[in-house]
C-alpha atoms as a PDB file:
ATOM      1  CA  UNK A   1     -14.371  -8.725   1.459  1.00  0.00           C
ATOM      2  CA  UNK A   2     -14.466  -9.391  -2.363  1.00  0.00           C
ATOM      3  CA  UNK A   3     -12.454  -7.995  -4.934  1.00  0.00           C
ATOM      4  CA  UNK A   4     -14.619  -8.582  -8.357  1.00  0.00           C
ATOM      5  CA  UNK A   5     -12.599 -10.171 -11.332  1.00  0.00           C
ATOM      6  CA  UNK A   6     -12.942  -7.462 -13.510  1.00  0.00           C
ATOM      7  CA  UNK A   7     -10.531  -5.163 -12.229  1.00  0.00           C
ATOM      8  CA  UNK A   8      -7.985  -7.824 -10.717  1.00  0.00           C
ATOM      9  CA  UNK A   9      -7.636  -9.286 -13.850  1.00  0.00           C
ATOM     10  CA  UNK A  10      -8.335  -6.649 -15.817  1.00  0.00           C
ATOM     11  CA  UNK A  11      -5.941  -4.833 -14.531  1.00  0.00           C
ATOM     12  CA  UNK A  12      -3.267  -7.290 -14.449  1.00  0.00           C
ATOM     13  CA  UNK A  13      -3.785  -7.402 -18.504  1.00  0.00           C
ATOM     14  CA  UNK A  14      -3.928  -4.121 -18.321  1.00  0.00           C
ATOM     15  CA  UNK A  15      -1.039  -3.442 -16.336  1.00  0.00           C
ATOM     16  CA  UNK A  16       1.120  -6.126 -18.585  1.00  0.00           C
ATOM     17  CA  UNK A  17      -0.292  -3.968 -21.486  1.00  0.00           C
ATOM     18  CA  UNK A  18       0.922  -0.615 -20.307  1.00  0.00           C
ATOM     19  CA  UNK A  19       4.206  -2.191 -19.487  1.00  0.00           C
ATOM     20  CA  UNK A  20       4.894  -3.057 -22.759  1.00  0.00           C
ATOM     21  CA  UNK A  21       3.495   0.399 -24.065  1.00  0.00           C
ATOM     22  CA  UNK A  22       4.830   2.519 -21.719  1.00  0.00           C
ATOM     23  CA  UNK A  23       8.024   0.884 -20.447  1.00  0.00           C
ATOM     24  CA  UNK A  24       9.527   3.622 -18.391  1.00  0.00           C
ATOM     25  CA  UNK A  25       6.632   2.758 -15.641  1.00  0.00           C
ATOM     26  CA  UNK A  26       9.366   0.024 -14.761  1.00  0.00           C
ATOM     27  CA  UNK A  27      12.225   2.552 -15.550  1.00  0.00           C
ATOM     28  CA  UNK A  28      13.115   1.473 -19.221  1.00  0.00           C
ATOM     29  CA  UNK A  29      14.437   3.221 -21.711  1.00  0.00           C
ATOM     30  CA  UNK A  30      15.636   2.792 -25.249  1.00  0.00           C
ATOM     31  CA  UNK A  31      14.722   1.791 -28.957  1.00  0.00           C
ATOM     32  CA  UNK A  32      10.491   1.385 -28.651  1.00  0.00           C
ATOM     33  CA  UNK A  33      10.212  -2.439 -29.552  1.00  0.00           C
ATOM     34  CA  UNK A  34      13.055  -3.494 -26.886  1.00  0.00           C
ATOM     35  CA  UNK A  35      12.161  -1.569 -24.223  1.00  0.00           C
ATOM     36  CA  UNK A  36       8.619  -2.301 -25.089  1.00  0.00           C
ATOM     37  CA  UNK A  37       9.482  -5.954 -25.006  1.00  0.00           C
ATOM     38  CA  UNK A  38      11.521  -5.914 -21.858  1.00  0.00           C
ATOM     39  CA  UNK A  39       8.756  -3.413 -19.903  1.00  0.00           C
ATOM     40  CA  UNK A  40       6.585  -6.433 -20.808  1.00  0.00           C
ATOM     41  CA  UNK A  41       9.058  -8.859 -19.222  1.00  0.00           C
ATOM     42  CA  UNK A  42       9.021  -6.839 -16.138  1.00  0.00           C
ATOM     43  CA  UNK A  43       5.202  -6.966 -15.955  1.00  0.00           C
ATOM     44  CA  UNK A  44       4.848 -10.364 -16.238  1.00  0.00           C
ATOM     45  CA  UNK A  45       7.506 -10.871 -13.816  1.00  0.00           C
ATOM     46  CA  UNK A  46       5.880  -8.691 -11.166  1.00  0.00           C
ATOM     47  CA  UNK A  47       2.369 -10.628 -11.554  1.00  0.00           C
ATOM     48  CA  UNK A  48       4.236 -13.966 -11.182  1.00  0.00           C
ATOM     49  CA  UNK A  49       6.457 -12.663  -8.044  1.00  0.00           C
ATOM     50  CA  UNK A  50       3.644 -10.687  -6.237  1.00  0.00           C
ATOM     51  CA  UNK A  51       0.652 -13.228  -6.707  1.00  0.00           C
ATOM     52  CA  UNK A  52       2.646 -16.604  -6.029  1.00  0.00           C
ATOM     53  CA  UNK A  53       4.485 -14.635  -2.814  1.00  0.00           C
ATOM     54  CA  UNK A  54       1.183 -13.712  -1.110  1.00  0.00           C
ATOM     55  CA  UNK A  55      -0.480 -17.213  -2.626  1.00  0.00           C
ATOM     56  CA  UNK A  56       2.246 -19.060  -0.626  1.00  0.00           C
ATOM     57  CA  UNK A  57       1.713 -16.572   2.471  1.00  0.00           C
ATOM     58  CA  UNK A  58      -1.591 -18.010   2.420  1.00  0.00           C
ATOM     59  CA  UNK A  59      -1.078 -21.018   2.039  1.00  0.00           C
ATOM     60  CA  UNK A  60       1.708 -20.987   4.777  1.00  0.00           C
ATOM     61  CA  UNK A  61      -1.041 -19.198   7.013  1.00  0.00           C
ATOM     62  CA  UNK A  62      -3.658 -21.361   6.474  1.00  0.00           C
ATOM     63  CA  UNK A  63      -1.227 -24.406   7.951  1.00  0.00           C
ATOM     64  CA  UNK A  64      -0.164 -22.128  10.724  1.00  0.00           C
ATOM     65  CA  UNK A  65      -4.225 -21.091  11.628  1.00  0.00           C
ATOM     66  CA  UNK A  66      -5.522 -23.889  10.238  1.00  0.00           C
ATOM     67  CA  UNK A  67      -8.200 -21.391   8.829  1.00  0.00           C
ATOM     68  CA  UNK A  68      -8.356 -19.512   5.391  1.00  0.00           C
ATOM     69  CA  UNK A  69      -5.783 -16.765   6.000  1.00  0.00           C
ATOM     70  CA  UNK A  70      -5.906 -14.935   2.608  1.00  0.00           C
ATOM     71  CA  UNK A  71      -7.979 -14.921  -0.290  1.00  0.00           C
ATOM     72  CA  UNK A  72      -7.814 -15.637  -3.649  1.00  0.00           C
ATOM     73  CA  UNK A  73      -8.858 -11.888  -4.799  1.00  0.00           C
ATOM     74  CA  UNK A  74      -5.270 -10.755  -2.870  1.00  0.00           C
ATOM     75  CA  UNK A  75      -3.941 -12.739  -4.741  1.00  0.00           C
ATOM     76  CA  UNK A  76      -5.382 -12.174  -8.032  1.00  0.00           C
ATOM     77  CA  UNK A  77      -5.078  -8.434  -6.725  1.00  0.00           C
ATOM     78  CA  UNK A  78      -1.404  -8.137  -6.384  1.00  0.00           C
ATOM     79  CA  UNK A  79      -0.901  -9.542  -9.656  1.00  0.00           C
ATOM     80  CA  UNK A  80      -2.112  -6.652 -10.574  1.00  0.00           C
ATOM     81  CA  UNK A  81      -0.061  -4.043  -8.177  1.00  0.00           C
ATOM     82  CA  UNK A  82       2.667  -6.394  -9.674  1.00  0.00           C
ATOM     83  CA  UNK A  83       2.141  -6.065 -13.392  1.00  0.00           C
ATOM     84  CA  UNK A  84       2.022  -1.985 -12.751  1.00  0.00           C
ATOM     85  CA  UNK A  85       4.813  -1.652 -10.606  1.00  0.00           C
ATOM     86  CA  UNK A  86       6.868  -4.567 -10.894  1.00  0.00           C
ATOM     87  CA  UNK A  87       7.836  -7.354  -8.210  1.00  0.00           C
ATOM     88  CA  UNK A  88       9.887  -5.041  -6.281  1.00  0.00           C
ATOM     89  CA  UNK A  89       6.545  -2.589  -5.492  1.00  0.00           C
ATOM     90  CA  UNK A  90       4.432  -6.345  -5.390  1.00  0.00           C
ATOM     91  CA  UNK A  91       6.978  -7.585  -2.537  1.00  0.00           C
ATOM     92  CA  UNK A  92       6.921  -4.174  -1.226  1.00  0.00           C
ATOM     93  CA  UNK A  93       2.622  -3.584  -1.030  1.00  0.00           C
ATOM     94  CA  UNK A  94       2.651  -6.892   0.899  1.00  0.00           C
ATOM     95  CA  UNK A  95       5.231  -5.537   3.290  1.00  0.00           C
ATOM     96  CA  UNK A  96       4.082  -2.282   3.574  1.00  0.00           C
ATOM     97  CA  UNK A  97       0.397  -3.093   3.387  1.00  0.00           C
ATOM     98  CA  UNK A  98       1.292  -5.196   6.245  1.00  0.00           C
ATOM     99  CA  UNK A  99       2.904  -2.574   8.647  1.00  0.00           C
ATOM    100  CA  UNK A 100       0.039  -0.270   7.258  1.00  0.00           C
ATOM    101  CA  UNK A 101      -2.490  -2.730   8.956  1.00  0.00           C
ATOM    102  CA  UNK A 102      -0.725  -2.818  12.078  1.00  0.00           C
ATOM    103  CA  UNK A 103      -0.147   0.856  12.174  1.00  0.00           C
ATOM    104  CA  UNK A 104      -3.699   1.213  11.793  1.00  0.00           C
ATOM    105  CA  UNK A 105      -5.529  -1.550  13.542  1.00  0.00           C
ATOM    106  CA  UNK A 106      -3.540  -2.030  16.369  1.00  0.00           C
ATOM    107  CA  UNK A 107      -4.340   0.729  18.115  1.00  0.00           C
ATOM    108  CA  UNK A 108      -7.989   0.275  17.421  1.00  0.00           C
ATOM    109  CA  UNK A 109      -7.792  -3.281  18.808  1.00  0.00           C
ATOM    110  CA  UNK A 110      -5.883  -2.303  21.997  1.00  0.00           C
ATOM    111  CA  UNK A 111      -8.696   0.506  22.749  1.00  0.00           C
ATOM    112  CA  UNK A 112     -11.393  -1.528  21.833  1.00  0.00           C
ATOM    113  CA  UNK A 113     -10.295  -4.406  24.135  1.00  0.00           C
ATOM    114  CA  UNK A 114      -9.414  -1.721  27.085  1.00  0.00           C
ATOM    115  CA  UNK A 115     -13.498   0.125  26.598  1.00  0.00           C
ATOM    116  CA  UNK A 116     -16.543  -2.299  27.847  1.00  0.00           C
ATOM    117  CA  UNK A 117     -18.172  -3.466  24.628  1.00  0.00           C
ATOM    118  CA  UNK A 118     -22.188  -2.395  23.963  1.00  0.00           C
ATOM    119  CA  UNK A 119     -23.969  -4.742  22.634  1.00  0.00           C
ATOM    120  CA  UNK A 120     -25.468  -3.914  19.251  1.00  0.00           C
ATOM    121  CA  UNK A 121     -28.997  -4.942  18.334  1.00  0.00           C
ATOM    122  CA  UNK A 122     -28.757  -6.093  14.462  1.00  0.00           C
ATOM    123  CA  UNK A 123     -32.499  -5.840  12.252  1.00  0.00           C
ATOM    124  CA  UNK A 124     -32.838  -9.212  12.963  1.00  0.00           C
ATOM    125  CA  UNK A 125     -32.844  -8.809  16.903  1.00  0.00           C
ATOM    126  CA  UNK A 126     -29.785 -10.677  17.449  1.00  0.00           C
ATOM    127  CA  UNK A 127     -27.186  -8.587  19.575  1.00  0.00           C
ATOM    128  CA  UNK A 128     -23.451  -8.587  18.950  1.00  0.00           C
ATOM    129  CA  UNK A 129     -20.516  -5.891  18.634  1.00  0.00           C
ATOM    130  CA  UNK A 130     -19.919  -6.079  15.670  1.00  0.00           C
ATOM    131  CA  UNK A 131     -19.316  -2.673  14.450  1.00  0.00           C
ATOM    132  CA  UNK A 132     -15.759  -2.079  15.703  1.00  0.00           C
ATOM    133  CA  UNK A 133     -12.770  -4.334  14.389  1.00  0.00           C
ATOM    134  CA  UNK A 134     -11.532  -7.184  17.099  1.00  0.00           C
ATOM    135  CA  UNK A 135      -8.891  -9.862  17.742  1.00  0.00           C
ATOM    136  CA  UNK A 136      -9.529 -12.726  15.628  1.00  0.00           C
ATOM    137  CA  UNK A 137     -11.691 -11.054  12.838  1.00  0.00           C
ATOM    138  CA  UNK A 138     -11.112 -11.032   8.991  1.00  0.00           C
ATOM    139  CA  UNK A 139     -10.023  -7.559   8.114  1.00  0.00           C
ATOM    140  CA  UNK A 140      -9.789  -7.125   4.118  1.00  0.00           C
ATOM    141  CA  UNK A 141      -6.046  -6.765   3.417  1.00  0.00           C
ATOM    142  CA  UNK A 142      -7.065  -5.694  -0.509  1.00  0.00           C
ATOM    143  CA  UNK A 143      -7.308  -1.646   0.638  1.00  0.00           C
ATOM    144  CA  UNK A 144      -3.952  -2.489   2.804  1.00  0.00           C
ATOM    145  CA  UNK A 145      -2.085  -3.601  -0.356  1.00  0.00           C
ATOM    146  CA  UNK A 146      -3.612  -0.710  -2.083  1.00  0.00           C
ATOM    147  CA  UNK A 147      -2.281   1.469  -0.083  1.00  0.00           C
ATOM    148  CA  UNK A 148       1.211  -0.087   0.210  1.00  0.00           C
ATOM    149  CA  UNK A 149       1.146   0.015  -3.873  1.00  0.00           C
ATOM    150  CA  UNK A 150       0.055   3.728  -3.506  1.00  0.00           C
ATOM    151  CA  UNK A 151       3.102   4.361  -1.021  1.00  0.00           C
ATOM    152  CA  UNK A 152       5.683   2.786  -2.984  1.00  0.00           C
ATOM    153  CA  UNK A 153       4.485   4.668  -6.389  1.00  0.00           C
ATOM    154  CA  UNK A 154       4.516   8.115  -5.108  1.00  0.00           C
ATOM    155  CA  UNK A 155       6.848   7.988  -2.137  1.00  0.00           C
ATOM    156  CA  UNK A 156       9.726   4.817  -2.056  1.00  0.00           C
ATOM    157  CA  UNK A 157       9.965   3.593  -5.004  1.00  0.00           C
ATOM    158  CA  UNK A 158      13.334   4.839  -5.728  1.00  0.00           C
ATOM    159  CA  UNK A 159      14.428   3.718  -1.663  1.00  0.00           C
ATOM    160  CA  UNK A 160      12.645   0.190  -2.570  1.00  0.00           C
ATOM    161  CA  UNK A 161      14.375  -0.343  -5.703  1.00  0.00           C
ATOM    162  CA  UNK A 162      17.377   0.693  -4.557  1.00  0.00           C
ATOM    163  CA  UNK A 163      16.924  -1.594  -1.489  1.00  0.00           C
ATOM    164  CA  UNK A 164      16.782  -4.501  -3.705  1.00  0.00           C
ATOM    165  CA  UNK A 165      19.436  -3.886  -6.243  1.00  0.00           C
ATOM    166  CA  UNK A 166      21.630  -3.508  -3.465  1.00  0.00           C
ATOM    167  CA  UNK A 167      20.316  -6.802  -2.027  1.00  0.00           C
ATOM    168  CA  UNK A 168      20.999  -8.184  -5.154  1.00  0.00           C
ATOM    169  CA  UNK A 169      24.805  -6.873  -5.218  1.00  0.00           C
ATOM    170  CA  UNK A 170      25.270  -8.335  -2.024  1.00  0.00           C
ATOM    171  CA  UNK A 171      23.771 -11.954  -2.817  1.00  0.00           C
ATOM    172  CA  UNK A 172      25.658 -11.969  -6.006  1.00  0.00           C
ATOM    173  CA  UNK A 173      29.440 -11.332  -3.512  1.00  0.00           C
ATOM    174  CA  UNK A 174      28.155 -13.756  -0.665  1.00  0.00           C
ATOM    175  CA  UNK A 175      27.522 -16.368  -3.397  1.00  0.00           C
ATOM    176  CA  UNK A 176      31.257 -15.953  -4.871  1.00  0.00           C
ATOM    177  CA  UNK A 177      32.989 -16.294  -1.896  1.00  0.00           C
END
């Protein structure tokens, strides 16, 4: 449940780093210092977008459940995902970590709530099921947002992108009108 510091934020200035050296990881090209500069601008960007969107899901979560609903390592996290892959892939490894998790855990929760729990006896002696996941439970989202990253890199980041440009397009008409 604990993503350590050191590769968080050392990716995030790492990923901010590589942006600015190898600008084409946000689809850049053109004369080395400009692109360079402007790769940069995207990785910053995508730290700011992705970590303050899944701070504010938290924070919106915790008034909702009135409980800690997310973590500061996501959040430190998808700065990260954000400085590598820009805020399109940070908005879209919340979203897709998100149906990931529901994918996956759904159907777990549904079976395990259908079967008669056995009681597990821990080393201490106290008894519990605790081994399978269950409704109300912290499940870590970091490997969910992971894997939404990973899915957006190497499968839709073209679709995503071109998702949001023509988002964009279409905000940009609306707001004419």
């Amino acid at each position: 449940m604990i993503i350590p510091d050191i590769f968080s934020i050392g990716g995030t200035l790492a990923g901010v780093a590589f942006s600015c050296i190898f600008p084409a990881l946000h689809g850049i090209e053109g004369q080395a210092l400009v692109a360079g500069i402007f790769g940069g601008v995207e990785g910053v960007l995508g730290l700011l977008v992705g970590s303050a969107t899944i701070y504010w899901i938290g924070i919106l979560g915790e008034i909702l459940f009135r409980k800690e609903a997310m973590g500061e390592g996501d959040v430190k996290f998808l700065g990260c995902i954000g400085a590598f892959c820009g805020w399109q892939g940070a908005l879209f490894s919340i979203f897709g970590g998100a149906l990931l998790g529901c994918l996956i855990l759904l159907p777990v929760l549904l079976v395990g709530k259908l079967q008669t729990p056995k009681p597990i006896t821990g080393s201490n002696g106290e008894s519990g099921n605790h081994s399978s996941p269950r409704f109300g439970m912290h499940i870590p989202f970091g490997p969910l947002l992971a894997a939404g990253a990973l899915l957006y890199v190497f499968a839709l980041q073209a679709r995503v992108d071109a998702y949001f440009t023509n988002l964009w397009s279409t905000l940009q008409e609306f707001a004419t009108y």
